[in-house]
PDB file of N, CA and C in Angstrom:
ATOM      1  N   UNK A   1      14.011 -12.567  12.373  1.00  0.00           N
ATOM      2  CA  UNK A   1      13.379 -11.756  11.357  1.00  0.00           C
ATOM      3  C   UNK A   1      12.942 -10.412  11.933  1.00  0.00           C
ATOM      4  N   UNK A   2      12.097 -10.029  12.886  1.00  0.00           N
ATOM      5  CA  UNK A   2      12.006  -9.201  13.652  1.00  0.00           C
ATOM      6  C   UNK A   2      12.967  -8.052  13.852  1.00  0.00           C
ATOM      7  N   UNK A   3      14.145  -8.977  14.390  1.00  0.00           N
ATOM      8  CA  UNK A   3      15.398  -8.120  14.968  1.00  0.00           C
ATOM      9  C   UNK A   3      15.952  -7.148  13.742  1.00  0.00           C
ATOM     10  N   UNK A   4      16.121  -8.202  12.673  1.00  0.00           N
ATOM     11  CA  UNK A   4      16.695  -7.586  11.280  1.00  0.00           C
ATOM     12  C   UNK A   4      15.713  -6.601  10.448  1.00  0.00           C
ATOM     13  N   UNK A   5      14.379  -6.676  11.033  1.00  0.00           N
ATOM     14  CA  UNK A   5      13.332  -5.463  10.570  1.00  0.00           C
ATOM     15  C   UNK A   5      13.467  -4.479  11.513  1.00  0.00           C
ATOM     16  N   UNK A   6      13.901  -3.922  12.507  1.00  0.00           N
ATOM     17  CA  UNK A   6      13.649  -3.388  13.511  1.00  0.00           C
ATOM     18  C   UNK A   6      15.297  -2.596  13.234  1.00  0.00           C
ATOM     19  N   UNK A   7      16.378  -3.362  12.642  1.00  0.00           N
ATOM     20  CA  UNK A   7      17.798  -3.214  12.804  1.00  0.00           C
ATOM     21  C   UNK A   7      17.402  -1.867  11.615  1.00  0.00           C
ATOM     22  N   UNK A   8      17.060  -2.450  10.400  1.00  0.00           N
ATOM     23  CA  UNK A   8      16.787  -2.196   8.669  1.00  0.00           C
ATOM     24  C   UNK A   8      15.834  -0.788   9.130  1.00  0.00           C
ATOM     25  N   UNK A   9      14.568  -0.861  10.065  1.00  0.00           N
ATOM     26  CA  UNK A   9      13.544   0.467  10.589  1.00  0.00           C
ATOM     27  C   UNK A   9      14.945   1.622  10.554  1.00  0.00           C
ATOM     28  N   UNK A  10      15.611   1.258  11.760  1.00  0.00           N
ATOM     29  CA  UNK A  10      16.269   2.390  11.998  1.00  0.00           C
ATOM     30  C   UNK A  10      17.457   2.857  11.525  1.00  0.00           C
ATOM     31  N   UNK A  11      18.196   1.974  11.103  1.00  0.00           N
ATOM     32  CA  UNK A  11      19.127   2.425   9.574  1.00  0.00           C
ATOM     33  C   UNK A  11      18.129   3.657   8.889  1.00  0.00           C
ATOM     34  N   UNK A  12      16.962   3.171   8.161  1.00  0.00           N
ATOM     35  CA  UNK A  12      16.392   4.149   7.386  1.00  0.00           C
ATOM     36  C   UNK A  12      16.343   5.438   8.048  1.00  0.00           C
ATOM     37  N   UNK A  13      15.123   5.020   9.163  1.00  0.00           N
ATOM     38  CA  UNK A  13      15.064   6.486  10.458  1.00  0.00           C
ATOM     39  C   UNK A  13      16.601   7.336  10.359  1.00  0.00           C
ATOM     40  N   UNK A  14      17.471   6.842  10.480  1.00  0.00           N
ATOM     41  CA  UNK A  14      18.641   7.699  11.043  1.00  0.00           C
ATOM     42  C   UNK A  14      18.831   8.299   9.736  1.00  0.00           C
ATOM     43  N   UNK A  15      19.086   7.110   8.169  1.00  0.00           N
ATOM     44  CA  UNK A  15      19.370   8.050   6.769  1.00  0.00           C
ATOM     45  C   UNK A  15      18.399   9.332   6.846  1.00  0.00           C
ATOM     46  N   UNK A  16      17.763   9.104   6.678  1.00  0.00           N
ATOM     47  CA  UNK A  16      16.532  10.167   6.554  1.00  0.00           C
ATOM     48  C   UNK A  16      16.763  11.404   7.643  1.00  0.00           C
ATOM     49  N   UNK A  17      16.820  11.211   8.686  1.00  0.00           N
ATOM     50  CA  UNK A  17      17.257  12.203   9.586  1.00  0.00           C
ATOM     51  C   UNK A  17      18.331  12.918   9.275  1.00  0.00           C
ATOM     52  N   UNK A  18      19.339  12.335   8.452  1.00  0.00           N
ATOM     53  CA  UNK A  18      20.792  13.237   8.339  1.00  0.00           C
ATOM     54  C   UNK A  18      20.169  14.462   7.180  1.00  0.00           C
ATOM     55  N   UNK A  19      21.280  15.394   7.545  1.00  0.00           N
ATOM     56  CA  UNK A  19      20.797  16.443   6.381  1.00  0.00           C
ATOM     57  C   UNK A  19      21.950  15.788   5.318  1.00  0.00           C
ATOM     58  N   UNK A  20      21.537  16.386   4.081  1.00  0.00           N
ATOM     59  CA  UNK A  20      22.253  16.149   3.054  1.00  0.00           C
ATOM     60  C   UNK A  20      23.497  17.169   2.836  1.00  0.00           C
ATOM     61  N   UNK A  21      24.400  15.919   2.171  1.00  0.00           N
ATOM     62  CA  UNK A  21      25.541  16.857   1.826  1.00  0.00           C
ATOM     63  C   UNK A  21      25.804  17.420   0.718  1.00  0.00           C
ATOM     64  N   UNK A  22      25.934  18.426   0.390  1.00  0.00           N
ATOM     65  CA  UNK A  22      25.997  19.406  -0.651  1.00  0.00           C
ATOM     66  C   UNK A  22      27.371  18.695  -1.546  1.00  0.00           C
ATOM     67  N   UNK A  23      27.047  17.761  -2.662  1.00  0.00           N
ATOM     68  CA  UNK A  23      28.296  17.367  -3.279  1.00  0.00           C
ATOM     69  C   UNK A  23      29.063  18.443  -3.689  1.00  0.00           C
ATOM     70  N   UNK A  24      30.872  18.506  -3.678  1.00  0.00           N
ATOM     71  CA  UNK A  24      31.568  19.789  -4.063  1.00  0.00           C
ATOM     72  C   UNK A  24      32.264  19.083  -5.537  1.00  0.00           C
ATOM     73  N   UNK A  25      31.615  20.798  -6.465  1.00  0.00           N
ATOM     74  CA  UNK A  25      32.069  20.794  -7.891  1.00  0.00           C
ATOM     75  C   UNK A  25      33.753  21.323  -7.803  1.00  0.00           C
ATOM     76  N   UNK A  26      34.403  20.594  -8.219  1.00  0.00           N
ATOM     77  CA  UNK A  26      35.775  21.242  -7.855  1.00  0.00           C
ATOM     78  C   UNK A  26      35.767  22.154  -8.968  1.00  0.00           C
ATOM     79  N   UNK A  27      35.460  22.108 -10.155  1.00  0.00           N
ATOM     80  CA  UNK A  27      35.991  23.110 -11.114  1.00  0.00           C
ATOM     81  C   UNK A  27      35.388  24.467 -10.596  1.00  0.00           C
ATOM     82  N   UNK A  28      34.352  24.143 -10.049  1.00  0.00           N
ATOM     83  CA  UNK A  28      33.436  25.334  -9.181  1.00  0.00           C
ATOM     84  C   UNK A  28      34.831  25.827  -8.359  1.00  0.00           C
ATOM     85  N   UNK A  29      35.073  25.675  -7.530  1.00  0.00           N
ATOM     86  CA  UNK A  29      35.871  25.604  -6.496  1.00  0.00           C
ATOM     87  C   UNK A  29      37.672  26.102  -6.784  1.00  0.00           C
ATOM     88  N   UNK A  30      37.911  25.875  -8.094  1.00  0.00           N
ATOM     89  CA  UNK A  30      38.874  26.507  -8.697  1.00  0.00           C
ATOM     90  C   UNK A  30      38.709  27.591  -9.032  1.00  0.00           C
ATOM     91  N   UNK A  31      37.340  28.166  -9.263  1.00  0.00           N
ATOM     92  CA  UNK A  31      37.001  29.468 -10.038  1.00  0.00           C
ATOM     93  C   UNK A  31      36.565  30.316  -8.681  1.00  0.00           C
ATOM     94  N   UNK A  32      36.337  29.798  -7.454  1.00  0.00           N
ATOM     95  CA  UNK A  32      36.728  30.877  -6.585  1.00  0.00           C
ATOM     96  C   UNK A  32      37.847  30.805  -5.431  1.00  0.00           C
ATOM     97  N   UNK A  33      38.786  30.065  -6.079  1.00  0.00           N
ATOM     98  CA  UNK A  33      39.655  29.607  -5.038  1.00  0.00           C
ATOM     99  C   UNK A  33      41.397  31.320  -5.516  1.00  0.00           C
ATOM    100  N   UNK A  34      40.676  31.894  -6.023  1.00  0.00           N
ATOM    101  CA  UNK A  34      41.881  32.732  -6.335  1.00  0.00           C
ATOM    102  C   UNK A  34      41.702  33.900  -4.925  1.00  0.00           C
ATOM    103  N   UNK A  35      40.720  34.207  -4.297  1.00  0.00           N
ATOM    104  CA  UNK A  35      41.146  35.172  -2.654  1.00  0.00           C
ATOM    105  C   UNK A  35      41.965  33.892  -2.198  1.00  0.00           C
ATOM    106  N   UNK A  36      41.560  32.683  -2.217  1.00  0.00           N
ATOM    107  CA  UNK A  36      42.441  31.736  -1.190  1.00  0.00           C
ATOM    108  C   UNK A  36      43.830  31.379  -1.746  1.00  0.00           C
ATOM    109  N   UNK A  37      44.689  31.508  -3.349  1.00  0.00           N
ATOM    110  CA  UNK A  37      45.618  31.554  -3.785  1.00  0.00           C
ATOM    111  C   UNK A  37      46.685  32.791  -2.796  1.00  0.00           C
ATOM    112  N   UNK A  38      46.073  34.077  -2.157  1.00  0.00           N
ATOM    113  CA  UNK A  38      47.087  35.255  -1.870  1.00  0.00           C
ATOM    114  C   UNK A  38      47.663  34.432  -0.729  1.00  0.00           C
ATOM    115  N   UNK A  39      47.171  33.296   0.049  1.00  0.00           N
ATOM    116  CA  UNK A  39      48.250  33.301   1.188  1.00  0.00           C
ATOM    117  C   UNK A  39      48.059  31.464   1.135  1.00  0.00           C
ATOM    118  N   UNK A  40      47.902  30.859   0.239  1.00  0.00           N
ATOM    119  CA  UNK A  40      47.128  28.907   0.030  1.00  0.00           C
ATOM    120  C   UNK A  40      48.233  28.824  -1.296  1.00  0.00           C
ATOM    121  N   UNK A  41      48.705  29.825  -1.720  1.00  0.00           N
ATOM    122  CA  UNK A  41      49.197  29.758  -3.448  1.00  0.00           C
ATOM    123  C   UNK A  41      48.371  28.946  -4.174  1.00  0.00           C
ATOM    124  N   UNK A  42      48.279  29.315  -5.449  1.00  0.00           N
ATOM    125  CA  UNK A  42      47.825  28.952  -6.887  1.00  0.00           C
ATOM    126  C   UNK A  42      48.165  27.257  -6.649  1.00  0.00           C
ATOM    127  N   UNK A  43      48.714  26.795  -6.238  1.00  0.00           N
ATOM    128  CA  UNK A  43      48.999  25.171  -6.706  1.00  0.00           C
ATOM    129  C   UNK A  43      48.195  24.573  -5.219  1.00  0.00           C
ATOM    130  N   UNK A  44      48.100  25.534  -3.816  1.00  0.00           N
ATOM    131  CA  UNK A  44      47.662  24.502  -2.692  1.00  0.00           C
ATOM    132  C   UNK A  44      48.976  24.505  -1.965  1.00  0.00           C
ATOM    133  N   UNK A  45      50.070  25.249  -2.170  1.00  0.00           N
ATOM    134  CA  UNK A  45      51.047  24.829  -1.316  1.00  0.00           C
ATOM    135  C   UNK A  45      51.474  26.288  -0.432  1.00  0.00           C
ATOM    136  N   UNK A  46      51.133  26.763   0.379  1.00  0.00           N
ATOM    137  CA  UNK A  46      51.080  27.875   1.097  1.00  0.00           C
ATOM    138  C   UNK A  46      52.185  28.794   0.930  1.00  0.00           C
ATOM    139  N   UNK A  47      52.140  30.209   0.609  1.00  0.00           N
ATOM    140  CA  UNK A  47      53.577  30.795   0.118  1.00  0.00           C
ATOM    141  C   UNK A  47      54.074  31.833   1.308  1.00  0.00           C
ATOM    142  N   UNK A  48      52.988  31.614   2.400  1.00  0.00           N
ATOM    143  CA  UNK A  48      53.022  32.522   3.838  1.00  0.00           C
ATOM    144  C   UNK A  48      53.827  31.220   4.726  1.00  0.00           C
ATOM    145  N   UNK A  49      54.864  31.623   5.522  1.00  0.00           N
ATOM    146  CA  UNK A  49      55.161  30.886   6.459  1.00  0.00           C
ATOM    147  C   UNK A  49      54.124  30.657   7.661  1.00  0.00           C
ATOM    148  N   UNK A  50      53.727  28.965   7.784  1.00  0.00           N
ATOM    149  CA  UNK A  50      53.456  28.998   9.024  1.00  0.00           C
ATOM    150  C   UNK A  50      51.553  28.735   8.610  1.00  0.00           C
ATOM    151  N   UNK A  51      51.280  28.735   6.876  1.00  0.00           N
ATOM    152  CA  UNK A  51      50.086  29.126   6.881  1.00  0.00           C
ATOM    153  C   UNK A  51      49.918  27.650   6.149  1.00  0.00           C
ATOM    154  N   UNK A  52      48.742  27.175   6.099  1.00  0.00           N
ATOM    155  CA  UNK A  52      48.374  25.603   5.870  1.00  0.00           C
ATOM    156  C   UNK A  52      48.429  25.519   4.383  1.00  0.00           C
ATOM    157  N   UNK A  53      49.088  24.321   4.072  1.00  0.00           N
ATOM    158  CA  UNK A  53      48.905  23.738   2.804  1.00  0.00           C
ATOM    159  C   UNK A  53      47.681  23.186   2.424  1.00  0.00           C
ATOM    160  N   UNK A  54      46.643  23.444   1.271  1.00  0.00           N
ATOM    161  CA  UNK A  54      45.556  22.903   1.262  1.00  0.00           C
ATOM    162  C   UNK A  54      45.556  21.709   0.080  1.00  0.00           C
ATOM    163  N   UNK A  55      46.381  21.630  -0.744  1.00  0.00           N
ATOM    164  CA  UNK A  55      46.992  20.567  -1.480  1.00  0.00           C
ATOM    165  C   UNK A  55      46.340  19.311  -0.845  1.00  0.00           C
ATOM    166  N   UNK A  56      45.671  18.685  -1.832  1.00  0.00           N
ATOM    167  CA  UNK A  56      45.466  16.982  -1.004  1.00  0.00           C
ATOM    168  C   UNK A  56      44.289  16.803   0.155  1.00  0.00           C
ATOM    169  N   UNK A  57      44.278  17.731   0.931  1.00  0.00           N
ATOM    170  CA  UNK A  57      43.296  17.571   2.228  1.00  0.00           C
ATOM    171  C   UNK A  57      42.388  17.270   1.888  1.00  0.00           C
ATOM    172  N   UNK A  58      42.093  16.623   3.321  1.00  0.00           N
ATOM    173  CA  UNK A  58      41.156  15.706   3.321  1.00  0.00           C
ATOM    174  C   UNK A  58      39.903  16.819   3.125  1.00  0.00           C
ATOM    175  N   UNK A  59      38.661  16.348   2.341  1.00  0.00           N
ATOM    176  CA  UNK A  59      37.392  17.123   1.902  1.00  0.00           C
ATOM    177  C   UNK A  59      36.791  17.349   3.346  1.00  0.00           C
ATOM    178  N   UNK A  60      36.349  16.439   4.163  1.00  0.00           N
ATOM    179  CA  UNK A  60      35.142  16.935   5.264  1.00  0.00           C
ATOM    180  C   UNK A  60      36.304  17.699   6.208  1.00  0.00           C
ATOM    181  N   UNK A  61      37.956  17.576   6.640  1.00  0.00           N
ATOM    182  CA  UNK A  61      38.318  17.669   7.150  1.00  0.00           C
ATOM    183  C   UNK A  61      38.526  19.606   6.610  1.00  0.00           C
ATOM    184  N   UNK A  62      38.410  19.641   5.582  1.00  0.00           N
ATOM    185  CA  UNK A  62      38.212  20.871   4.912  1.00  0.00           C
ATOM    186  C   UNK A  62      36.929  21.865   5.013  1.00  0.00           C
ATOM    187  N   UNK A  63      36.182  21.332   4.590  1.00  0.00           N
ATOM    188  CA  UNK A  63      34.553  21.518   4.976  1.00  0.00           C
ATOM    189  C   UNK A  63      34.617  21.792   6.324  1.00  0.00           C
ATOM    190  N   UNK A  64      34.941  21.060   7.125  1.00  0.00           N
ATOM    191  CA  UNK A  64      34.873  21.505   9.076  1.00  0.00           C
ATOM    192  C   UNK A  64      35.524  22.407   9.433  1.00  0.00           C
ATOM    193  N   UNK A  65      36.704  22.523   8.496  1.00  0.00           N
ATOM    194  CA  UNK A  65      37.116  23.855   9.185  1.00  0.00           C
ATOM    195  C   UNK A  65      36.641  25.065   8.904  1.00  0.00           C
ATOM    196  N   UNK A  66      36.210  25.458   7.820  1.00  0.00           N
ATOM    197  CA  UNK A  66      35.415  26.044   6.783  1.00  0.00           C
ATOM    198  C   UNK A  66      34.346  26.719   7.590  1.00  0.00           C
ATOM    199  N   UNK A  67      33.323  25.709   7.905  1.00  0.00           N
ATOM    200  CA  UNK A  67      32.456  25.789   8.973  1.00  0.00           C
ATOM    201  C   UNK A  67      33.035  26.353  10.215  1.00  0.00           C
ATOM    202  N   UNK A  68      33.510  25.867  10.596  1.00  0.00           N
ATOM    203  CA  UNK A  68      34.475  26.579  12.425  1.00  0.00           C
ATOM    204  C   UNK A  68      34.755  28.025  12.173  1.00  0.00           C
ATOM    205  N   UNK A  69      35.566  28.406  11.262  1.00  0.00           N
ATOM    206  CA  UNK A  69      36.070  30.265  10.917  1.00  0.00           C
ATOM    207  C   UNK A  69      34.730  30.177  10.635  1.00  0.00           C
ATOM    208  N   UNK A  70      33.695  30.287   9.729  1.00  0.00           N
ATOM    209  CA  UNK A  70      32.734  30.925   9.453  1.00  0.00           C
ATOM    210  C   UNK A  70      31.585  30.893  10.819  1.00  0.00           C
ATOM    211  N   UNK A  71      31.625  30.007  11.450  1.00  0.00           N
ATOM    212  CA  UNK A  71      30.575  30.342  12.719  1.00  0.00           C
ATOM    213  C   UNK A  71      31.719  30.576  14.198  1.00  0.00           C
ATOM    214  N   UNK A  72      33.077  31.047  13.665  1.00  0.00           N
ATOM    215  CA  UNK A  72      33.598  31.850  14.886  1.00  0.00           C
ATOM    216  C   UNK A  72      34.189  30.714  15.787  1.00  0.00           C
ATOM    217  N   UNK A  73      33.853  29.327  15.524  1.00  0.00           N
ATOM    218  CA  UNK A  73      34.732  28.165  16.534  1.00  0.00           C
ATOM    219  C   UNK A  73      35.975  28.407  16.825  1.00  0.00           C
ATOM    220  N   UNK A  74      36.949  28.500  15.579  1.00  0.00           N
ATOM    221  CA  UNK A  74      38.170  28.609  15.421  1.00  0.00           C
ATOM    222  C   UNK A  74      38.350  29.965  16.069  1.00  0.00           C
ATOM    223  N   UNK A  75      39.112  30.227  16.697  1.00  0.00           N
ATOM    224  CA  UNK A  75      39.868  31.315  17.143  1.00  0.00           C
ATOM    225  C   UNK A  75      41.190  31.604  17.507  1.00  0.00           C
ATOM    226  N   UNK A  76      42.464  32.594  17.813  1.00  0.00           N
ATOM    227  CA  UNK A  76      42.908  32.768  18.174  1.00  0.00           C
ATOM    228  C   UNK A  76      44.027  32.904  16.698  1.00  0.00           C
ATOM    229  N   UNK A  77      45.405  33.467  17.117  1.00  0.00           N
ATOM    230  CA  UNK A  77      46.239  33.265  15.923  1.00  0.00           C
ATOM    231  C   UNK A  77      45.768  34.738  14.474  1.00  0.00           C
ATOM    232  N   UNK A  78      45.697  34.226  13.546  1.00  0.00           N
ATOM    233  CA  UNK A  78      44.952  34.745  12.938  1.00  0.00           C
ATOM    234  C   UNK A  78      43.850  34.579  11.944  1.00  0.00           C
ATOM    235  N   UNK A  79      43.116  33.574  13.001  1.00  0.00           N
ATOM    236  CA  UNK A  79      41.932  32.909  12.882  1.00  0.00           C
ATOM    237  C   UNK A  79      40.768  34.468  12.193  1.00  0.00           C
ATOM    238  N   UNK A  80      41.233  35.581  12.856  1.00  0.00           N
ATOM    239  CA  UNK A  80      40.114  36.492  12.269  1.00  0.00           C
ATOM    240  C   UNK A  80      40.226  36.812  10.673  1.00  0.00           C
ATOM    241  N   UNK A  81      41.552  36.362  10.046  1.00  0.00           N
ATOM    242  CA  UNK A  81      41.388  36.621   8.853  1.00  0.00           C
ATOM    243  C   UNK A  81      40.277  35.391   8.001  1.00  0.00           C
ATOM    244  N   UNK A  82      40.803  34.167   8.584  1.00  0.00           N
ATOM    245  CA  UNK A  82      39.785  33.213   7.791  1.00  0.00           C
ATOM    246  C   UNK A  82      38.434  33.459   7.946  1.00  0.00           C
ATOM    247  N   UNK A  83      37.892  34.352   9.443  1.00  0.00           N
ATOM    248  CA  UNK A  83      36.697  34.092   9.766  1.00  0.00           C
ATOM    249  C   UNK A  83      35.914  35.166   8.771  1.00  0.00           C
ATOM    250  N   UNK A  84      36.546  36.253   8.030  1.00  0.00           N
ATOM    251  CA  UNK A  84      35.949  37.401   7.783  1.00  0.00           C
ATOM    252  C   UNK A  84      35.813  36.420   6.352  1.00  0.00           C
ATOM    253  N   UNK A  85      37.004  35.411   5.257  1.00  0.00           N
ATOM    254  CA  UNK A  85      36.693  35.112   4.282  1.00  0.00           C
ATOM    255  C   UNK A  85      35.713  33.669   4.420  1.00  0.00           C
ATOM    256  N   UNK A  86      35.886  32.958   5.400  1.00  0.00           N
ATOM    257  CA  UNK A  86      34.804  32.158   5.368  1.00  0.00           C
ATOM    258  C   UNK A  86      33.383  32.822   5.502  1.00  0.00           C
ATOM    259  N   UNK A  87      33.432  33.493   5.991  1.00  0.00           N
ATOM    260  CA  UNK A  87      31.514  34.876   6.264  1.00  0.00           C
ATOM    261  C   UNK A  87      31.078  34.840   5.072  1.00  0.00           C
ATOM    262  N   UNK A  88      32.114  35.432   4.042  1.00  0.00           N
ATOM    263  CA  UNK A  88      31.644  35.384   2.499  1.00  0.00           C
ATOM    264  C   UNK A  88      31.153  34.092   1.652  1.00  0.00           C
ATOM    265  N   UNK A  89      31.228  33.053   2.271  1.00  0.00           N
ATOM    266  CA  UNK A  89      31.164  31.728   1.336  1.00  0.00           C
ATOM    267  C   UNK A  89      29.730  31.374   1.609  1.00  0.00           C
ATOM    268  N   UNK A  90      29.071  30.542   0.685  1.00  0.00           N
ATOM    269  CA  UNK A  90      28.041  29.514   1.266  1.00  0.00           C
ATOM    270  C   UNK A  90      28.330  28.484   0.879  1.00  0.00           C
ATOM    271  N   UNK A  91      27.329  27.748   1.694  1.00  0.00           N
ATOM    272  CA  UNK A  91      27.674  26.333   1.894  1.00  0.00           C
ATOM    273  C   UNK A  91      28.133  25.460   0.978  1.00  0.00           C
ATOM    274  N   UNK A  92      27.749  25.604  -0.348  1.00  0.00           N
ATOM    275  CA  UNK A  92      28.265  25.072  -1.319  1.00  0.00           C
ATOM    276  C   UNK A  92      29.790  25.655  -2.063  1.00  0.00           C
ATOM    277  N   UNK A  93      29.905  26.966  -1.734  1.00  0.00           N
ATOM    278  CA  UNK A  93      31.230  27.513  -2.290  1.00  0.00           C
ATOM    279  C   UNK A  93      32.067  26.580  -1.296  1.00  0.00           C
ATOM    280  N   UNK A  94      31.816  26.619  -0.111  1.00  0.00           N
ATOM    281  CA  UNK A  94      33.272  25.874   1.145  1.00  0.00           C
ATOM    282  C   UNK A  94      32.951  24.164   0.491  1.00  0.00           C
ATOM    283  N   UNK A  95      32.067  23.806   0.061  1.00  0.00           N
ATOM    284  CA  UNK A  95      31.939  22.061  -0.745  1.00  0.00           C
ATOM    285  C   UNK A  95      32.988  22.484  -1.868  1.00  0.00           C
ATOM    286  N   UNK A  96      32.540  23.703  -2.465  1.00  0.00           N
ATOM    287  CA  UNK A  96      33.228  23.431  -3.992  1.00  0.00           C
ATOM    288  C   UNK A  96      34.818  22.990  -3.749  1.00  0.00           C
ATOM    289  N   UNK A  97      34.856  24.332  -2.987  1.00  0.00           N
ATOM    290  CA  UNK A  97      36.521  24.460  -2.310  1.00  0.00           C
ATOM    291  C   UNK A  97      37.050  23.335  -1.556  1.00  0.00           C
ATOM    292  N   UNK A  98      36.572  23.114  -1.227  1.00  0.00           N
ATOM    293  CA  UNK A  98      37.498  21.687  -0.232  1.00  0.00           C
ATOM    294  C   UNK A  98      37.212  20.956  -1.757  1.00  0.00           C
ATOM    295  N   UNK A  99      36.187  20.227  -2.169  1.00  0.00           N
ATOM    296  CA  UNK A  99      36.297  19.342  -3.352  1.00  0.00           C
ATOM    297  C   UNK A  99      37.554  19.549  -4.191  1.00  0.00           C
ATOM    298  N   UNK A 100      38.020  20.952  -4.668  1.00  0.00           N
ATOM    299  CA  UNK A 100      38.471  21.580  -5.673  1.00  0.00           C
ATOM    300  C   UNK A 100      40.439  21.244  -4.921  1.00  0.00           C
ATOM    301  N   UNK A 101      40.784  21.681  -3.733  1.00  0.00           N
ATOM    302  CA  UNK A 101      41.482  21.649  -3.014  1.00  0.00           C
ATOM    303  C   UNK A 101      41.800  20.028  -2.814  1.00  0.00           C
ATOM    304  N   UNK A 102      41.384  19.212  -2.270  1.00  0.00           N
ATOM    305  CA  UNK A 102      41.127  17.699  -1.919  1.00  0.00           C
ATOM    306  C   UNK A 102      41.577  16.841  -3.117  1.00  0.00           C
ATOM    307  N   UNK A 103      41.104  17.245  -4.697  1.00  0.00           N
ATOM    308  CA  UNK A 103      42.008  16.629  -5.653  1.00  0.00           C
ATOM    309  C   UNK A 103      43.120  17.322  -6.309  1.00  0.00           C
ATOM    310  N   UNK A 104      43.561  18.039  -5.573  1.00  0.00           N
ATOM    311  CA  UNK A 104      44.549  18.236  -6.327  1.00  0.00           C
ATOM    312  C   UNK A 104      45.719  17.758  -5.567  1.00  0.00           C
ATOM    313  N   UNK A 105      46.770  16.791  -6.775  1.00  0.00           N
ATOM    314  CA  UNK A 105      47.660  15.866  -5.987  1.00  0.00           C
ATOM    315  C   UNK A 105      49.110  16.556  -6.245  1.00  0.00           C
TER     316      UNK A 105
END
C-alpha cells in the first residue's frame, strides 16, 4: 500500500511539473499555413525539390522542428529561411500548423 502511494505521489509530482501543451486548432493552422504553401504547396506535398513534404507528419515531430528553426537549433542548408519564418510564429500558430498539417491525409 505504501509503495503504490508513494508510486501514485509521484506520477502526480511529475504531471504537474510538465508544462502544458498548447492543443493545435488545425482550421487555425490552415488559415496561416498559406507563407508555408510557396515552397510546402497548398495540399502538403512540397513543389521545391529537395524541400519536405508536410502532408501527414507526425504533430510533435512537427512542433520540434518548429521549435529548433525558431530558437536557431537547426542549421545549415537553408535552415535560415525556416528560421526567419519560424521567428514570426507563436507557440500556438507552430500547434495550429503541425495540427493543421498532421491531418491532412
Amino acid at each position: 500500500m505504501k509503495k503504490r502511494l508513494m508510486l501514485s505521489t509521484a506520477l502526480i509530482v511529475s504531471l504537474v511539473g510538465m508544462p502544458a501543451m498548447a492543443a493545435g486548432d488545425a482550421a487555425a493552422g490552415k488559415a496561416k499555413s498559406a507563407v508555408c504553401a510557396a515552397c510546402h504547396g497548398t495540399d502538403g506535398i512540397a513543389i521545391i525539390p529537395g524541400y519536405p513534404n508536410l502532408k501527414g507528419q507526425n504533430e510533435q515531430y512537427l512542433i520540434s522542428s518548429m521549435n529548433a528553426y525558431k530558437s536557431k537549433e537547426r542549421n545549415g542548408g537553408l535552415s535560415v529561411l525556416m528560421q526567419a519564418q519560424a521567428s514570426m510564429l507563436s507557440d500556438q500558430d507552430i500547434a495550429n500548423l503541425a495540427a493543421y498539417y498532421a491531418n491532412m491525409k
